[in-house]
PDB file of N, CA and C in Angstrom:
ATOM      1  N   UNK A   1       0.817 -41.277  12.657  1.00  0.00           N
ATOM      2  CA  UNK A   1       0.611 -41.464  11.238  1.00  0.00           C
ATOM      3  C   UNK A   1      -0.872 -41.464  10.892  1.00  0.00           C
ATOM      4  N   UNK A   2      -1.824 -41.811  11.404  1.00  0.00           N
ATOM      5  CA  UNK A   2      -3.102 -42.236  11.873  1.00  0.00           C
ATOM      6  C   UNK A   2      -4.294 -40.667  11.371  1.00  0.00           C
ATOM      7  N   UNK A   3      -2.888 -39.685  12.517  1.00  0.00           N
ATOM      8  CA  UNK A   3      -3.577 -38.746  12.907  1.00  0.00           C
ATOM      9  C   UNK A   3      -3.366 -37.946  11.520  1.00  0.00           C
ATOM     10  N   UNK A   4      -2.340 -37.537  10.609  1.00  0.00           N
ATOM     11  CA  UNK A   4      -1.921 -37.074   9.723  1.00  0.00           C
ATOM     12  C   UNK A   4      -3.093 -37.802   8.471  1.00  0.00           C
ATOM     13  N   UNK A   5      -3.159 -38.929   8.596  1.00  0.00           N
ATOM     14  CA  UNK A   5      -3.974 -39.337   7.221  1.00  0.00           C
ATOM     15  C   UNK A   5      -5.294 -39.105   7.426  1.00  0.00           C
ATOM     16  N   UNK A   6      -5.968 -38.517   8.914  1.00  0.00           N
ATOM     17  CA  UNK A   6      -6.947 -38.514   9.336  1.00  0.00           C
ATOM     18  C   UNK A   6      -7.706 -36.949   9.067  1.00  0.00           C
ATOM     19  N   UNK A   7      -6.432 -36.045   9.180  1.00  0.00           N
ATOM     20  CA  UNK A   7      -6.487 -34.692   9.015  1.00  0.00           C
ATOM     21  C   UNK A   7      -6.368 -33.989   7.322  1.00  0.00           C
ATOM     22  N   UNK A   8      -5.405 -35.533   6.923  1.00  0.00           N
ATOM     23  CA  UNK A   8      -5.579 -34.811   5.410  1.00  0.00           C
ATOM     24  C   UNK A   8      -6.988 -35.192   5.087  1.00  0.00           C
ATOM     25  N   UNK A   9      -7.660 -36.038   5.221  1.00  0.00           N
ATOM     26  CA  UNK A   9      -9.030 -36.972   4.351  1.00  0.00           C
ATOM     27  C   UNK A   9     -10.316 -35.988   5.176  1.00  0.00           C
ATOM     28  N   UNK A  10      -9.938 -34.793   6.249  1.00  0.00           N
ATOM     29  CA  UNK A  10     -10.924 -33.699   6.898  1.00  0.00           C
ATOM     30  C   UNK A  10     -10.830 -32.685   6.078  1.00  0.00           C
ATOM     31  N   UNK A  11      -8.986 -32.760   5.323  1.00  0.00           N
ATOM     32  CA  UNK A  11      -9.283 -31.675   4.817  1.00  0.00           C
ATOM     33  C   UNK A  11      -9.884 -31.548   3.099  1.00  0.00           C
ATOM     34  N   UNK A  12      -9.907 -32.613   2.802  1.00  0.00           N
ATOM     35  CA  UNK A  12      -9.852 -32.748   1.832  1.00  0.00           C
ATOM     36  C   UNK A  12     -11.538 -32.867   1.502  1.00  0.00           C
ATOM     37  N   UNK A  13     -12.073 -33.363   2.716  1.00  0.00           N
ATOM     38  CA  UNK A  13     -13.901 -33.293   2.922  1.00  0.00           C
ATOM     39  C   UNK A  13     -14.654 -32.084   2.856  1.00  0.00           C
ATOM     40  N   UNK A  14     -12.873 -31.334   3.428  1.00  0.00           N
ATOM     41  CA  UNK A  14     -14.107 -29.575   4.009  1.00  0.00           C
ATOM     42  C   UNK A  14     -13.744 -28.435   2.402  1.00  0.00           C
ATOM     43  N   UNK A  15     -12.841 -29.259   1.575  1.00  0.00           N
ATOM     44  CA  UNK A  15     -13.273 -28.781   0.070  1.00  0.00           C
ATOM     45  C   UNK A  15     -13.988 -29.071  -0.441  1.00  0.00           C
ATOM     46  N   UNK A  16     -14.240 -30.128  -0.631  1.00  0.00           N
ATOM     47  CA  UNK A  16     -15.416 -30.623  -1.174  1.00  0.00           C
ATOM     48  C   UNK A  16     -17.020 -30.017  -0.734  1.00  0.00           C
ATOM     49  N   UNK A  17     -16.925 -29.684   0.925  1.00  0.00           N
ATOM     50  CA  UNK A  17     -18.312 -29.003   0.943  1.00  0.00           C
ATOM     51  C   UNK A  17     -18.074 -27.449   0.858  1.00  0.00           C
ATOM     52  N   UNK A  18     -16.392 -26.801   0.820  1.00  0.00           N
ATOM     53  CA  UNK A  18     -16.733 -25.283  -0.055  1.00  0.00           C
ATOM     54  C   UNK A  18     -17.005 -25.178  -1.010  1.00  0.00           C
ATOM     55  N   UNK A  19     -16.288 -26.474  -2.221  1.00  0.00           N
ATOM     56  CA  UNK A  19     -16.602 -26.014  -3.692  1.00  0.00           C
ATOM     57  C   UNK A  19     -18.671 -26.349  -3.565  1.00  0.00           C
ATOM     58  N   UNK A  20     -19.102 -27.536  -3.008  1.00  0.00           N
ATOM     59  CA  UNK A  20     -20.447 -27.591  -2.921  1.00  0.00           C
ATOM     60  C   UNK A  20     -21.398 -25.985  -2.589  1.00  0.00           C
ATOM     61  N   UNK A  21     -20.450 -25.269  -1.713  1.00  0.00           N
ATOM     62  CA  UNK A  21     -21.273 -23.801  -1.139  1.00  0.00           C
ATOM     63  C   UNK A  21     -20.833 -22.748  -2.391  1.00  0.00           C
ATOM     64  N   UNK A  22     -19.702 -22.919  -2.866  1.00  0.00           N
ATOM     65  CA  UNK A  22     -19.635 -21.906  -4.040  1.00  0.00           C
ATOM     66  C   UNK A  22     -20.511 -22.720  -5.255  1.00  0.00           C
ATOM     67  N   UNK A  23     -20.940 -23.715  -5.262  1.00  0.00           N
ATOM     68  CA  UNK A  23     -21.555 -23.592  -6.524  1.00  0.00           C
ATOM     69  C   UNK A  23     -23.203 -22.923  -6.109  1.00  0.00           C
ATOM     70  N   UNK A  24     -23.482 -23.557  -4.897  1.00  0.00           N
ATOM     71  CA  UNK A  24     -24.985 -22.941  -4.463  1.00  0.00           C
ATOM     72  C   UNK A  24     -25.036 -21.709  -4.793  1.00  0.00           C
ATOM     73  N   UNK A  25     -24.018 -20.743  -4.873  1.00  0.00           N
ATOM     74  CA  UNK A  25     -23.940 -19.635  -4.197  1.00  0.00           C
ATOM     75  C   UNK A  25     -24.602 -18.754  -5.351  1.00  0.00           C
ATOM     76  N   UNK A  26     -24.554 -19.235  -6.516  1.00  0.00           N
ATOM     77  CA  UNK A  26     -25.474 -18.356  -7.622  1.00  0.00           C
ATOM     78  C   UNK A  26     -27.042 -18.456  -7.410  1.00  0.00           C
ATOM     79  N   UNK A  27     -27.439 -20.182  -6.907  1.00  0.00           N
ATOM     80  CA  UNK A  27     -28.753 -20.448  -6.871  1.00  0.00           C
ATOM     81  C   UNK A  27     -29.066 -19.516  -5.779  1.00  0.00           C
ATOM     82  N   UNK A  28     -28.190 -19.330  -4.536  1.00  0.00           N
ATOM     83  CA  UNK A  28     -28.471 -18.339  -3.900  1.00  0.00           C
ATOM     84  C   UNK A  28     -29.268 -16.958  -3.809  1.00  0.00           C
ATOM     85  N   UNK A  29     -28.087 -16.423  -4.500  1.00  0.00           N
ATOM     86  CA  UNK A  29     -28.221 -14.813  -5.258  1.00  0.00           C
ATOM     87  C   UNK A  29     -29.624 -15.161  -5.985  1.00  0.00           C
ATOM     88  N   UNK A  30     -29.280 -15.983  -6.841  1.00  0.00           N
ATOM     89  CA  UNK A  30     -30.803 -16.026  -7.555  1.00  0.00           C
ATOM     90  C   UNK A  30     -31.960 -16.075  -6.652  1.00  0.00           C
ATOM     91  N   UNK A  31     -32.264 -16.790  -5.829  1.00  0.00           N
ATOM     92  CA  UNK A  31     -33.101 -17.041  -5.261  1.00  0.00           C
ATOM     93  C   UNK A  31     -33.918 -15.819  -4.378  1.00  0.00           C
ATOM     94  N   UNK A  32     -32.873 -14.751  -4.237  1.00  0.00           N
ATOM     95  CA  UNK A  32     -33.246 -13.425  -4.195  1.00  0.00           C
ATOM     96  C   UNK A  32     -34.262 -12.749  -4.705  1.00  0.00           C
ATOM     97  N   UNK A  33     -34.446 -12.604  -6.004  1.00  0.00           N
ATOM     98  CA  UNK A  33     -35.261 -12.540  -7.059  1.00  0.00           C
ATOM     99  C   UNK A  33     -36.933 -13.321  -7.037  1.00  0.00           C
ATOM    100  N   UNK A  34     -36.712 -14.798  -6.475  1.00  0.00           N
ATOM    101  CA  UNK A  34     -37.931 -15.207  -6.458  1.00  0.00           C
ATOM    102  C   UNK A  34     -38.719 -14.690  -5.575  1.00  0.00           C
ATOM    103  N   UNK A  35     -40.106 -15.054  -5.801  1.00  0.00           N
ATOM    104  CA  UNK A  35     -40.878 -14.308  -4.893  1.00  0.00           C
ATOM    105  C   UNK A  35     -41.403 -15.487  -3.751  1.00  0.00           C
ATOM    106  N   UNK A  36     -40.644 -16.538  -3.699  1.00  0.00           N
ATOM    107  CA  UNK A  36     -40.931 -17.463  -2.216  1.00  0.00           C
ATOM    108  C   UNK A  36     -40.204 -17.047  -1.432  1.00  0.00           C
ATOM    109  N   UNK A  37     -40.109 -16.737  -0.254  1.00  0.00           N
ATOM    110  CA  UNK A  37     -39.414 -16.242   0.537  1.00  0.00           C
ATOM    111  C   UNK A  37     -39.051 -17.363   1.869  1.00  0.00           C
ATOM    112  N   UNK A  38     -39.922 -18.637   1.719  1.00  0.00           N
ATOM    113  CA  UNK A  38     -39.323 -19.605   3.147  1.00  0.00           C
ATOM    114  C   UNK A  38     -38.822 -20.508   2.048  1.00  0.00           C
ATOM    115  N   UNK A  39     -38.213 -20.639   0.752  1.00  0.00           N
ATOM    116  CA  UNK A  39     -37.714 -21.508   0.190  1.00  0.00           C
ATOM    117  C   UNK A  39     -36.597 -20.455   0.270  1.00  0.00           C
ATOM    118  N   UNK A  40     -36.145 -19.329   0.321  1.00  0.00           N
ATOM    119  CA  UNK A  40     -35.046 -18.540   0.250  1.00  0.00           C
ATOM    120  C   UNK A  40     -34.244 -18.690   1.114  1.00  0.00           C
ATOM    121  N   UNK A  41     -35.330 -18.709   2.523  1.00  0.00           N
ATOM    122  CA  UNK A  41     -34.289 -18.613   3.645  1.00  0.00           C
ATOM    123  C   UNK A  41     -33.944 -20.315   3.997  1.00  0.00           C
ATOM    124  N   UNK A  42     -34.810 -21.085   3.752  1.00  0.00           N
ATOM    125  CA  UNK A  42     -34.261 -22.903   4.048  1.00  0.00           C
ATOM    126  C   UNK A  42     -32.969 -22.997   2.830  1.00  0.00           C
ATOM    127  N   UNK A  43     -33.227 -22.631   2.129  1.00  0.00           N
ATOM    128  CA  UNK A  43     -31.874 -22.693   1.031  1.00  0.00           C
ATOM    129  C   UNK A  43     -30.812 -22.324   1.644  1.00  0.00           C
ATOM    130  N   UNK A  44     -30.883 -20.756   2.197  1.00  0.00           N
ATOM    131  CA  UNK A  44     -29.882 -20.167   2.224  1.00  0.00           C
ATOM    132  C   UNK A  44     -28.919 -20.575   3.806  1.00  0.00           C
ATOM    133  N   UNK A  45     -29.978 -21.093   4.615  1.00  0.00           N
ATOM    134  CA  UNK A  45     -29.650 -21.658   5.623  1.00  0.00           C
ATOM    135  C   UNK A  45     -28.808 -22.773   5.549  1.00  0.00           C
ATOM    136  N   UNK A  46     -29.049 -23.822   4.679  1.00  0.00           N
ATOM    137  CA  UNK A  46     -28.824 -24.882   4.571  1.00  0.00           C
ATOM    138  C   UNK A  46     -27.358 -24.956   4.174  1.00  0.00           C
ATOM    139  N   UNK A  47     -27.160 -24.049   3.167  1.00  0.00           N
ATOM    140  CA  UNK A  47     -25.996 -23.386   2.601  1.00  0.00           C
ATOM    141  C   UNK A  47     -24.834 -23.174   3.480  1.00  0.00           C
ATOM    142  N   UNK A  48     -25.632 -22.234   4.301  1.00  0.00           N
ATOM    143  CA  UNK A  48     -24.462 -21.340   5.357  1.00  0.00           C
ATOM    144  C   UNK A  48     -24.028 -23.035   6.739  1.00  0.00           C
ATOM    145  N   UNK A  49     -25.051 -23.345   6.438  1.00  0.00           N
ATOM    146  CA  UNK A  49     -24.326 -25.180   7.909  1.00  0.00           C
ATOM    147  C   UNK A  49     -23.756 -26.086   7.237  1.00  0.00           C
ATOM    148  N   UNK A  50     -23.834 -25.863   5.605  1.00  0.00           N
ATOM    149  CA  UNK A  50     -22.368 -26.814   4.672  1.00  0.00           C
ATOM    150  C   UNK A  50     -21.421 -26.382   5.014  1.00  0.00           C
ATOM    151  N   UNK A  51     -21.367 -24.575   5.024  1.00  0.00           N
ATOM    152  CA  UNK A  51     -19.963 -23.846   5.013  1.00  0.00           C
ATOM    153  C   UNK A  51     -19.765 -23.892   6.662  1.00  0.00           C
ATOM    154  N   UNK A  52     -20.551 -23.992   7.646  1.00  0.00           N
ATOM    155  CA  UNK A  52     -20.037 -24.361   9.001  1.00  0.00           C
ATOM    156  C   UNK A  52     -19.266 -25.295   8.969  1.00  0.00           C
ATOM    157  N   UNK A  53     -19.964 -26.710   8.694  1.00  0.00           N
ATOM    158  CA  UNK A  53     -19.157 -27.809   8.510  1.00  0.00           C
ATOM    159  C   UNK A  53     -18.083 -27.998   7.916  1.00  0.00           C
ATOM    160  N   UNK A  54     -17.864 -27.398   6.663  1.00  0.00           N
ATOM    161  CA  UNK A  54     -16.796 -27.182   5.874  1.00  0.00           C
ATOM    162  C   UNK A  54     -15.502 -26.771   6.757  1.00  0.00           C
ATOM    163  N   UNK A  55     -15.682 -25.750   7.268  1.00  0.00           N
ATOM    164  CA  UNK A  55     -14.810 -24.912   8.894  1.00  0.00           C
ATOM    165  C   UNK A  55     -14.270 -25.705   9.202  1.00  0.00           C
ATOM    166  N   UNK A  56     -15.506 -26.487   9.956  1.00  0.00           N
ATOM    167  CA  UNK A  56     -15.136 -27.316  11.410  1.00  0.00           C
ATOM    168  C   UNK A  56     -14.347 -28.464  10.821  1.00  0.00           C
ATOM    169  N   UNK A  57     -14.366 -28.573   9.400  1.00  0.00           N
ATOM    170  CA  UNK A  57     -13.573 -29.880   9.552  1.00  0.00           C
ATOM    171  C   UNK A  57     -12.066 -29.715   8.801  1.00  0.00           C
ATOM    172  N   UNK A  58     -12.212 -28.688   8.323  1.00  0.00           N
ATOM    173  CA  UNK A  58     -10.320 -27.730   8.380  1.00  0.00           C
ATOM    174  C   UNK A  58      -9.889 -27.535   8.962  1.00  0.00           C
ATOM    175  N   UNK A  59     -10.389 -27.344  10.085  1.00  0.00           N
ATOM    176  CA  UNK A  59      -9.960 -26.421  11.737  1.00  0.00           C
ATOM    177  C   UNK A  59      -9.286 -28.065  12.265  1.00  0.00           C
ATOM    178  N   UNK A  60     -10.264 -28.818  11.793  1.00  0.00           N
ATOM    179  CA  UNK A  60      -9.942 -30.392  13.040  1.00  0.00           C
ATOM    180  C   UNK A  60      -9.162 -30.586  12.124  1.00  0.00           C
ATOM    181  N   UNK A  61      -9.104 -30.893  10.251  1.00  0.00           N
ATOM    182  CA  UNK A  61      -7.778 -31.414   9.973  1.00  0.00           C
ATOM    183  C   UNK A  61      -6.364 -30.620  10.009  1.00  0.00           C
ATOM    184  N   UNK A  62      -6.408 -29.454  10.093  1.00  0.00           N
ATOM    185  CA  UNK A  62      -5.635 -28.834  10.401  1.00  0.00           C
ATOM    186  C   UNK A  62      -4.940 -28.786  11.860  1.00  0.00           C
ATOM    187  N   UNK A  63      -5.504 -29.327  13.143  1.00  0.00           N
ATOM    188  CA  UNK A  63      -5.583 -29.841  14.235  1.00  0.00           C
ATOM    189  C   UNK A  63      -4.508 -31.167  14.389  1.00  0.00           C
ATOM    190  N   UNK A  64      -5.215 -31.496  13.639  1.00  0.00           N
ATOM    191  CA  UNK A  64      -4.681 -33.529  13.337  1.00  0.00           C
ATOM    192  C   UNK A  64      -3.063 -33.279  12.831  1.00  0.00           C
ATOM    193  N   UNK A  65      -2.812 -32.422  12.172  1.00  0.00           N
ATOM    194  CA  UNK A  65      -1.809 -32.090  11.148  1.00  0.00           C
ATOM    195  C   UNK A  65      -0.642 -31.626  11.755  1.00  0.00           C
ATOM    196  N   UNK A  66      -0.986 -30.648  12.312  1.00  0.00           N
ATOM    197  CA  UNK A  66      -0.030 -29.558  13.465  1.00  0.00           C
ATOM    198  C   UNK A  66       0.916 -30.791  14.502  1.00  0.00           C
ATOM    199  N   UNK A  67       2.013 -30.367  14.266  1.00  0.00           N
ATOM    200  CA  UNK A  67       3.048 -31.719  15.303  1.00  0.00           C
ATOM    201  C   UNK A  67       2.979 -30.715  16.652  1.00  0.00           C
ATOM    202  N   UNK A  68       2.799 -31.949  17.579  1.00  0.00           N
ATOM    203  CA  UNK A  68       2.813 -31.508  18.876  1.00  0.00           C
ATOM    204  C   UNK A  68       3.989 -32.129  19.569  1.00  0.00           C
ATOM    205  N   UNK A  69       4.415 -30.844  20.117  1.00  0.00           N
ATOM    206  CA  UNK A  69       6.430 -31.091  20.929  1.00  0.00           C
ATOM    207  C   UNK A  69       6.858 -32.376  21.782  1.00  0.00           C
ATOM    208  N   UNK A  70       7.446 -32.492  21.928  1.00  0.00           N
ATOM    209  CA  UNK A  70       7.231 -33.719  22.951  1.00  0.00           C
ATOM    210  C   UNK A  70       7.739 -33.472  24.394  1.00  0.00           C
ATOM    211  N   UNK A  71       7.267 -33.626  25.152  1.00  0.00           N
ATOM    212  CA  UNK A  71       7.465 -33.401  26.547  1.00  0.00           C
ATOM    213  C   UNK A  71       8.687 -33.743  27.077  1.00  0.00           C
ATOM    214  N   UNK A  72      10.051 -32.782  27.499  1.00  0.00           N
ATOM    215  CA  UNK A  72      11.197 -32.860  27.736  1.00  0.00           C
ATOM    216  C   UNK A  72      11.524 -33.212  29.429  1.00  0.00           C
ATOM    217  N   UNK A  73      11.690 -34.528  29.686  1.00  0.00           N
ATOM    218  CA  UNK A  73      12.259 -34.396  31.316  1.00  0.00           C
ATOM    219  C   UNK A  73      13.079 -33.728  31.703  1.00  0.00           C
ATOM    220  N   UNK A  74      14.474 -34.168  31.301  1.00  0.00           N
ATOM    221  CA  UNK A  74      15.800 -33.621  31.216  1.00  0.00           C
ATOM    222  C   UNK A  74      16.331 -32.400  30.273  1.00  0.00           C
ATOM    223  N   UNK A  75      17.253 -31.779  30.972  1.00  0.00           N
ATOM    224  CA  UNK A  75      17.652 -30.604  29.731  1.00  0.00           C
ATOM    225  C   UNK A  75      18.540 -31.552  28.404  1.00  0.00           C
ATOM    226  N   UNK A  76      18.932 -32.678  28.530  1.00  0.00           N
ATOM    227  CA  UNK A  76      19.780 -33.383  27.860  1.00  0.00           C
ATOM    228  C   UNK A  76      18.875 -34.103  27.150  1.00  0.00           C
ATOM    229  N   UNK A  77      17.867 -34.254  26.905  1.00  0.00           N
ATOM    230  CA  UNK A  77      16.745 -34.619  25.706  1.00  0.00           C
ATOM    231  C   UNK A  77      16.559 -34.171  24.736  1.00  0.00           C
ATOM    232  N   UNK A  78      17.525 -32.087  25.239  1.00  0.00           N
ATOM    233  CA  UNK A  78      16.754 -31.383  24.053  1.00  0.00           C
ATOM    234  C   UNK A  78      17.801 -31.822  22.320  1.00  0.00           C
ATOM    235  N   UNK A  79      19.071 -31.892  23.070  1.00  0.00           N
ATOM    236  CA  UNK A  79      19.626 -32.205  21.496  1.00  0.00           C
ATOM    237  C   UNK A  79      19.384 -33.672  20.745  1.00  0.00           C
ATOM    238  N   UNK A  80      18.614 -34.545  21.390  1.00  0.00           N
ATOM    239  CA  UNK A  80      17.797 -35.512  20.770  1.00  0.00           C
ATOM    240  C   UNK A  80      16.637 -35.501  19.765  1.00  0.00           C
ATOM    241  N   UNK A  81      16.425 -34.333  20.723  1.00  0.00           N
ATOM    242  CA  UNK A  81      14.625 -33.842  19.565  1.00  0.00           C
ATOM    243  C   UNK A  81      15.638 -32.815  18.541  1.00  0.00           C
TER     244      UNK A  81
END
């Protein structure tokens, strides 16, 4: 139960940092345009390791989420599960 409330509240974190990367994502583009070029790329960097994180933590709540089988001794277990 633990693991399920653990995986929804990952997944629900790793929206929160896509909608955060889609809103950057104009300052982005824009930032194209300016003529600083190490404020472009620390931006744009910074950006792209939200949307890593964002991943990694769908992948794990999605992980958490997924039911795992349960290990059968006997063939007479299976009409139990």
């Amino acid at each position: 139960m633990i693991k399920r409330i653990l995986g929804v509240i990952f997944i629900i974190i790793s929206f929160i940092f896509c909608l955060g990367f889609l809103q950057q994502l104009t300052e982005i583009i824009g930032a194209f345009t300016s003529d600083s070029f190490g404020y472009l790329i620390g931006y744009t960097i910074g950006s792209f390791i939200s949307l890593v994180i964002a991943l990694i933590f769908f992948k794990l709540g999605l992980k958490l989420l997924k039911n795992t089988p349960k290990d059968l001794e006997v063939i007479d277990q299976i009409e139990e599960n």
